[in-house]
Structures are given as structure tokens and as C-alpha cells.
Protein backbone atom coordinates (compact mmCIF):
# COMPACT_ATOMS: atom_id res chain seq x y z
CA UNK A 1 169.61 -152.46 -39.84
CA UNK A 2 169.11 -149.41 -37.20
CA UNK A 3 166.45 -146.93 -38.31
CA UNK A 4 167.78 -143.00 -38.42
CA UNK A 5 164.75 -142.13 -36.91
CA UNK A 6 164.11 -143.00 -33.06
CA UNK A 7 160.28 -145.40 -33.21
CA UNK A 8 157.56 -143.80 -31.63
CA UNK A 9 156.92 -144.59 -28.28
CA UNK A 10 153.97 -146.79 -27.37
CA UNK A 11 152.88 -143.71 -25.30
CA UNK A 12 152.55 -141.42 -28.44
CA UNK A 13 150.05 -144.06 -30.13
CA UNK A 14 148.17 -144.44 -26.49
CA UNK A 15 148.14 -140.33 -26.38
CA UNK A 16 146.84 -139.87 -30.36
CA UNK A 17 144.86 -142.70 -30.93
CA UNK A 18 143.73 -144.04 -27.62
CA UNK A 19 142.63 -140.55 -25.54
CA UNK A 20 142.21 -138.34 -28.41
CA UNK A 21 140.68 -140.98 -30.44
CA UNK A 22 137.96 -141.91 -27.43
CA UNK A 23 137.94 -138.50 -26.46
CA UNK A 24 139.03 -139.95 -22.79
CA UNK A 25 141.16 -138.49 -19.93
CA UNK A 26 143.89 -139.87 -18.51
CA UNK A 27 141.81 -141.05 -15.51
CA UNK A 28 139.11 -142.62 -17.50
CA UNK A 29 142.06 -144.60 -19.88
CA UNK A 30 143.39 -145.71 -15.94
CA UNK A 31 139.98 -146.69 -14.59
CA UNK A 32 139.12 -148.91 -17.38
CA UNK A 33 142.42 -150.69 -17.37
CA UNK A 34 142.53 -151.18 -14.01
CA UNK A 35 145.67 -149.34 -13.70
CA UNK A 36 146.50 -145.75 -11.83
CA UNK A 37 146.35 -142.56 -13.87
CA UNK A 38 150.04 -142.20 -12.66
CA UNK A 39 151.03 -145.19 -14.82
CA UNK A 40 149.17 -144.10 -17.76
CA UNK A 41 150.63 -141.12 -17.74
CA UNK A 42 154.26 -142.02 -17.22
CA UNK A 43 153.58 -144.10 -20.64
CA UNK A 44 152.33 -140.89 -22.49
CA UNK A 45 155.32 -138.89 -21.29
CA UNK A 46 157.38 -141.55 -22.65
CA UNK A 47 158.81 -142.31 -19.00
CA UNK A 48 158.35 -145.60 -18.32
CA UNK A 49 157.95 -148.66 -20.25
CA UNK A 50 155.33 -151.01 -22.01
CA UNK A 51 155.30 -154.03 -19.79
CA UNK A 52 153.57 -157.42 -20.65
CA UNK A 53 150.17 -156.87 -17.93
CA UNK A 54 149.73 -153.36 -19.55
CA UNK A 55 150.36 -154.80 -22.89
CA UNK A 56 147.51 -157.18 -21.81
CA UNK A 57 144.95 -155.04 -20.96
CA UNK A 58 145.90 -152.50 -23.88
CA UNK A 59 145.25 -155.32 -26.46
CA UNK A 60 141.91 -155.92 -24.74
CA UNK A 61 140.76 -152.55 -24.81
CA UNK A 62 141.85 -152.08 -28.28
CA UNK A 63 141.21 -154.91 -29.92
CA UNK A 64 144.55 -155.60 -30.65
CA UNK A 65 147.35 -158.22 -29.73
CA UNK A 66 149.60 -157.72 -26.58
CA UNK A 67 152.41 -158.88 -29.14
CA UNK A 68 151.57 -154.92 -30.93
CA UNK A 69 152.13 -153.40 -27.62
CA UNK A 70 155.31 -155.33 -26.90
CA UNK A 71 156.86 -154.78 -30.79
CA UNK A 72 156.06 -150.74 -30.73
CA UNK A 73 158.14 -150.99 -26.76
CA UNK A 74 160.69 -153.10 -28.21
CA UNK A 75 161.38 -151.34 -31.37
CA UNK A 76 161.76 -147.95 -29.15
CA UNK A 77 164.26 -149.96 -26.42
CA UNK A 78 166.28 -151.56 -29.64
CA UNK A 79 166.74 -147.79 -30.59
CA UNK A 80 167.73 -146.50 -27.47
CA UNK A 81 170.28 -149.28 -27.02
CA UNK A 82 171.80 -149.08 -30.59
CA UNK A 83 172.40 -145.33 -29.54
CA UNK A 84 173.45 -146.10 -26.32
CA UNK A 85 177.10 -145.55 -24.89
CA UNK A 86 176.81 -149.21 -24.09
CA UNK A 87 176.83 -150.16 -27.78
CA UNK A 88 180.39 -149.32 -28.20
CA UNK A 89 181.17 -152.52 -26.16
CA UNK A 90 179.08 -155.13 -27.96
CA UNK A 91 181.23 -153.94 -30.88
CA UNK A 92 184.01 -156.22 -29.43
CA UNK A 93 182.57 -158.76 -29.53
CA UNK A 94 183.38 -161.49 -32.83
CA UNK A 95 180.92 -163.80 -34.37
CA UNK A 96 181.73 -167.27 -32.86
CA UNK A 97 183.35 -169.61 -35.42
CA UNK A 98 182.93 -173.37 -34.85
């Protein structure tokens, strides 16, 4: 079943809960995951994706599981692709029947 509603992003919950939560900048989020501030903030602005090293060190710093990181992406990329002009074409496609 397709939710109405798009998921939130991954970003949102880093934005809200991460760097509000921690009270920590952008930069600060980057330093301590090793990553550039430019990546965490093309997460926050919802521009780029969740991948599995930055789910990695996200579960790490949070406490979490990378598998969290990876659902909240995929649920948002399931979304997008349901709505998707490409969907009309998968709807030509039949069940196989043995």
C-alpha cells in the first residue's frame, strides 16, 4: 500500500533531532562523522541521499542501527518512485503465471 503522505526525509530527522537536539552546527555534525559539511547539508536540504557509509556512521553516532537510516531513505525513494512518471510503465507489467 502507498502512503498519501510523502515519508520524511532522513534529512528532516538529522535537522530536528540530530542538530537541534545536540545543539550542533552543521560543521560540528560533519567533523564528527568524518564527512564534509557540504554532505551534511545536502542531506538536510533533502538533496541527496542516505547512503550505506553515512548510514554507518549515523547509527554510530546515534546509537542506532544503519538498517534505521537505510528504512527512513528507502521509504522516501519508494514514495518518490510510486509518484514517479516512471510508474505508469511498471503498470504493464502482469504477474508471471507458472
Amino acid at each position: 500500500m502507498i502512503p498519501t503522505n510523502r515519508p520524511n526525509h532522513p534529512g528532516e530527522f538529522i535537522k530536528e533531532d540530530i542538530l537541534k537536539g545536540f545543539s550542533l552546527t552543521q560543521e560540528q555534525l560533519a567533523i564528527k562523522l568524518g564527512v564534509s559539511r557540504r554532505t551534511v547539508n545536502q542531506i538536510i536540504n533533502e538533496k541527496s541521499r542516505i547512503n550505506i557509509s553515512l548510514a554507518i556512521r549515523l547509527a554510530k553516532f546515534t546509537k542506532t542501527s544503519p538498517e534505521l537510516w537505510l528504512n527512513l531513505q528507502m521509504a522516501v525513494d519508494l514514495w518518490d518512485a510510486y509518484h514517479s512518471s516512471d510508474y505508469k510503465n511498471v503498470e504493464i507489467v502482469q504477474p508471471y503465471a507458472a
